[in-house]
Protein backbone atom coordinates (compact mmCIF):
# COMPACT_ATOMS: atom_id res chain seq x y z
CA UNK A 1 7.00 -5.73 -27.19
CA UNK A 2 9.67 -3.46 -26.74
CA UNK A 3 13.14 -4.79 -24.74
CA UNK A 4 13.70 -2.54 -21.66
CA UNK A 5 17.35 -3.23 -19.81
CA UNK A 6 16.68 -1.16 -16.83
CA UNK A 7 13.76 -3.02 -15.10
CA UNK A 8 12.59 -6.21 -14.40
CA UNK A 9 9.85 -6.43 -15.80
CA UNK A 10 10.58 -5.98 -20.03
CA UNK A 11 6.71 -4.74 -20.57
CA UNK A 12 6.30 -2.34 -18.30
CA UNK A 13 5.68 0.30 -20.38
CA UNK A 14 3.04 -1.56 -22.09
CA UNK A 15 1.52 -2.06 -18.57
CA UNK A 16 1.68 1.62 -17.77
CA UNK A 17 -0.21 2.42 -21.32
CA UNK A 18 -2.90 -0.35 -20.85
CA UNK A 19 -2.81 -4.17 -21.03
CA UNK A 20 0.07 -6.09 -21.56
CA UNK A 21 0.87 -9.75 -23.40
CA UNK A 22 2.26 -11.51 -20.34
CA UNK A 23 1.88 -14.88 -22.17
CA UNK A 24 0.26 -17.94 -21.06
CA UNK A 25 -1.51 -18.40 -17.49
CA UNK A 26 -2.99 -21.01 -15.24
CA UNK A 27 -6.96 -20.66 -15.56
CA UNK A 28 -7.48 -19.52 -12.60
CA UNK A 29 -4.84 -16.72 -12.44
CA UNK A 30 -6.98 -14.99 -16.20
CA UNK A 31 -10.19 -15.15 -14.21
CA UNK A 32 -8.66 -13.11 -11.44
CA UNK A 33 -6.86 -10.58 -13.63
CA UNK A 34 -10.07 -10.36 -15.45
CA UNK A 35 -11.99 -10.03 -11.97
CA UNK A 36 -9.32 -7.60 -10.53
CA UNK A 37 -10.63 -4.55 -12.54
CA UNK A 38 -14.39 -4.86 -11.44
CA UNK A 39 -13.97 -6.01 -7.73
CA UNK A 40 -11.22 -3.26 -7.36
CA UNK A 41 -12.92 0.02 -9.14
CA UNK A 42 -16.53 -1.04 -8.74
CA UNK A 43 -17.82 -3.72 -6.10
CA UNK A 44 -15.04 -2.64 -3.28
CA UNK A 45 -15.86 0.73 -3.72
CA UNK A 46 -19.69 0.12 -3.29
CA UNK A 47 -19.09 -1.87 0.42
CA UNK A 48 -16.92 0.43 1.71
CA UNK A 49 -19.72 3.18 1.18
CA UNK A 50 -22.35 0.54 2.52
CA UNK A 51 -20.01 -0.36 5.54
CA UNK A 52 -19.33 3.51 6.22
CA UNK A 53 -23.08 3.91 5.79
CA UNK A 54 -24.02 1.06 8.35
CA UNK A 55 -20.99 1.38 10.52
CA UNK A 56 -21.60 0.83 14.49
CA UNK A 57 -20.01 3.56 16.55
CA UNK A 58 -20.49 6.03 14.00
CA UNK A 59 -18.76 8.51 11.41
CA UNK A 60 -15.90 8.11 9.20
CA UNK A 61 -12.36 7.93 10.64
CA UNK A 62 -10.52 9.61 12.25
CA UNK A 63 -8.31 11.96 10.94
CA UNK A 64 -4.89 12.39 11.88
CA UNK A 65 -2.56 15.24 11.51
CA UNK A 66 -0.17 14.07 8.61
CA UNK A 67 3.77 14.75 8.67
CA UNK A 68 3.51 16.08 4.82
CA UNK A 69 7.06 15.82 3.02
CA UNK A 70 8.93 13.30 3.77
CA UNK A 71 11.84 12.50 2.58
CA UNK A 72 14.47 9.62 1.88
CA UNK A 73 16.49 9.87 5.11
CA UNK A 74 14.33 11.05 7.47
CA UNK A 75 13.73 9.67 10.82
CA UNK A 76 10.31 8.66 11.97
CA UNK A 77 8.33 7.00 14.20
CA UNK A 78 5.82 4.76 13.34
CA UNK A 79 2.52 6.19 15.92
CA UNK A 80 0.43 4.13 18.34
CA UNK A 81 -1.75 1.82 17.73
CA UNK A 82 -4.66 3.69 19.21
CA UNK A 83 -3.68 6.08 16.39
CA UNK A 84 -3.51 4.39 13.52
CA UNK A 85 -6.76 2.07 14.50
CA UNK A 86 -8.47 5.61 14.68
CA UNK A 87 -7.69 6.20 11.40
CA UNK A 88 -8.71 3.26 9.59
CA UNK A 89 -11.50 2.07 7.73
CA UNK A 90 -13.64 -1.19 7.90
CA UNK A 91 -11.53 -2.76 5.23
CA UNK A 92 -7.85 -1.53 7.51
CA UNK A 93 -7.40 1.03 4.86
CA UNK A 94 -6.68 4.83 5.20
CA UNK A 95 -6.88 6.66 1.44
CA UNK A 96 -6.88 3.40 0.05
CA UNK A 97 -3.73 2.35 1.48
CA UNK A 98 -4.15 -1.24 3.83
CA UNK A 99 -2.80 -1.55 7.03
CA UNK A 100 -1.50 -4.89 6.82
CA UNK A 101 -0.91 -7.52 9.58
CA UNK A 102 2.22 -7.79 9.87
CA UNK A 103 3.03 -3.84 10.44
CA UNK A 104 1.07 -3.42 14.24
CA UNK A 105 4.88 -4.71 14.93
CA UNK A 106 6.18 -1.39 13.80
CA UNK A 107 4.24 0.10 16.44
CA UNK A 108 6.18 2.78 18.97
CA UNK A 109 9.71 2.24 16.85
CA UNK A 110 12.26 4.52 14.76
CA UNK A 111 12.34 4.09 11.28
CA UNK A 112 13.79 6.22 8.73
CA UNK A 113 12.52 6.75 5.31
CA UNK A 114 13.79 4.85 2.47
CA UNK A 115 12.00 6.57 -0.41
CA UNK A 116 8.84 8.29 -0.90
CA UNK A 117 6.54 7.12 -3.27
CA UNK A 118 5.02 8.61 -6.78
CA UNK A 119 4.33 5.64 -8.85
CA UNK A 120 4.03 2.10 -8.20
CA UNK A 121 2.80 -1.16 -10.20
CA UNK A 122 -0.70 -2.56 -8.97
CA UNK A 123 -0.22 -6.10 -10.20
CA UNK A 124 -3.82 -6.68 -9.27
CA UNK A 125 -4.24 -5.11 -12.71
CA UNK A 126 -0.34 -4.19 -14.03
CA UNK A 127 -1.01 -0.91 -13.95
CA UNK A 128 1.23 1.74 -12.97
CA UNK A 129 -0.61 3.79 -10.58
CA UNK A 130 -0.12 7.43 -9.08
CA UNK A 131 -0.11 8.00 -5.30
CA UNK A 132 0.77 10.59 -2.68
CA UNK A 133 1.45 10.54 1.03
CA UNK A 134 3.23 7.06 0.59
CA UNK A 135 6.80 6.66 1.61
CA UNK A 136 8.25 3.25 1.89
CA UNK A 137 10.60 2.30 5.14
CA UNK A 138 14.43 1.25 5.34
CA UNK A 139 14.33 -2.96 5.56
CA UNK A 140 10.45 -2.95 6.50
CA UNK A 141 9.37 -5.28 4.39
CA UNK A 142 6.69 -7.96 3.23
CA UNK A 143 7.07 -11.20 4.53
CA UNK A 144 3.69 -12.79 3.23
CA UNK A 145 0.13 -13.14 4.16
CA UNK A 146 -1.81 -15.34 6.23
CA UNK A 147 -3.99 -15.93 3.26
CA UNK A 148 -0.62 -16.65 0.34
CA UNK A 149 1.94 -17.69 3.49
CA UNK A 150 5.14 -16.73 3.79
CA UNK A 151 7.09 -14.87 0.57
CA UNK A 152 10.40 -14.62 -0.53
CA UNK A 153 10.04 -11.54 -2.60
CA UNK A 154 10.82 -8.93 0.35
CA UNK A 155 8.40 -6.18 -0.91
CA UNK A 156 8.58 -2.72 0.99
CA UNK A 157 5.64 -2.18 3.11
CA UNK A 158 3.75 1.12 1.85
CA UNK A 159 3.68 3.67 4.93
CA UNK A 160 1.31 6.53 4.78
CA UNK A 161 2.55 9.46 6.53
CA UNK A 162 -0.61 9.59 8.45
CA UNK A 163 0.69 6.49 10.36
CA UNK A 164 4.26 8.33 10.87
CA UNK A 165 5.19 11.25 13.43
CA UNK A 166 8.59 12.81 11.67
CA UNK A 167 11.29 12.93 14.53
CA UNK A 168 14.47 14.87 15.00
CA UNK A 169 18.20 13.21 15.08
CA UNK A 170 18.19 14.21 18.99
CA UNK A 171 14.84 12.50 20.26
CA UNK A 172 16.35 8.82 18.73
């Protein structure tokens, strides 16, 4: 395994090329890694079209202009929730991206953008995966889930700009 000094994680350039040795795990964490791959390219995939097949109330959702090309600095405001319900799936999910809990808080306010997005690691499956139309937020972060409780790793909620209306310095 080659020794990497500028990230965290030493193999992550083994994880971008494929599977990784990340050494010894509880039982139950190998049969979830080994489940990850199937329930997140196969089985999830299939509901979703059964769901948007079945769904009550009809038709897909509903799109919403996006504010393409954002950039680190600019100010934003994250839309309504009327909006952003509107524009999510069965599973909370626009372009595969979850609305979480914890961000209908975000609702109505200014942000401004930390970063935009190219690359990220899924550890569902450490892989290092492409995306576009994902920016991440200046201190709006991950707290935990109701299902894994609360979290002291502070990730950065992912933001699509479908969710965000980009706003001038005067309308703050």
């Amino acid at each position: 395994m080659k020794e990497s000094s500028n990230c965290q994680i030493p193999c992550l350039p083994e994880m971008a090329e494929g599977e990784a040795a990340v050494g010894p795990q509880p039982f139950i964490m190998v049969v979830k890694r080994k489940l990850a791959k199937p329930w997140n390219y196969c089985f999830k995939n299939r509901l979703k079209k059964y769901f948007a097949f079945f769904r009550k109330g009809g038709g897909a959702p509903v799109e919403i202009n996006t504010s393409s090309g954002l950039k680190a600095g600019d100010l934003v405001r994250v839309r309504p929730p009327e909006d952003i319900k509107g524009s999510l799936d069965s599973f909370n999910e626009l372009k595969g991206c979850a609305f979480l809990e914890s961000m209908w808080q975000y609702c109505g306010t200014t942000q401004r953008v930390l970063k935009p997005l190219e690359k990220f690691l899924d550890e569902r499956d450490y892989k290092v995966k492409k995306c576009r139309g994902i920016v991440i937020l200046e201190g709006v972060i991950c707290n935990g889930t109701p299902v894994f409780g609360r979290c002291d790793r502070c990730c950065h909620l992912f933001w699509r700009e479908e969710w965000l209306e980009k706003i001038g310095e005067s309308e703050k």
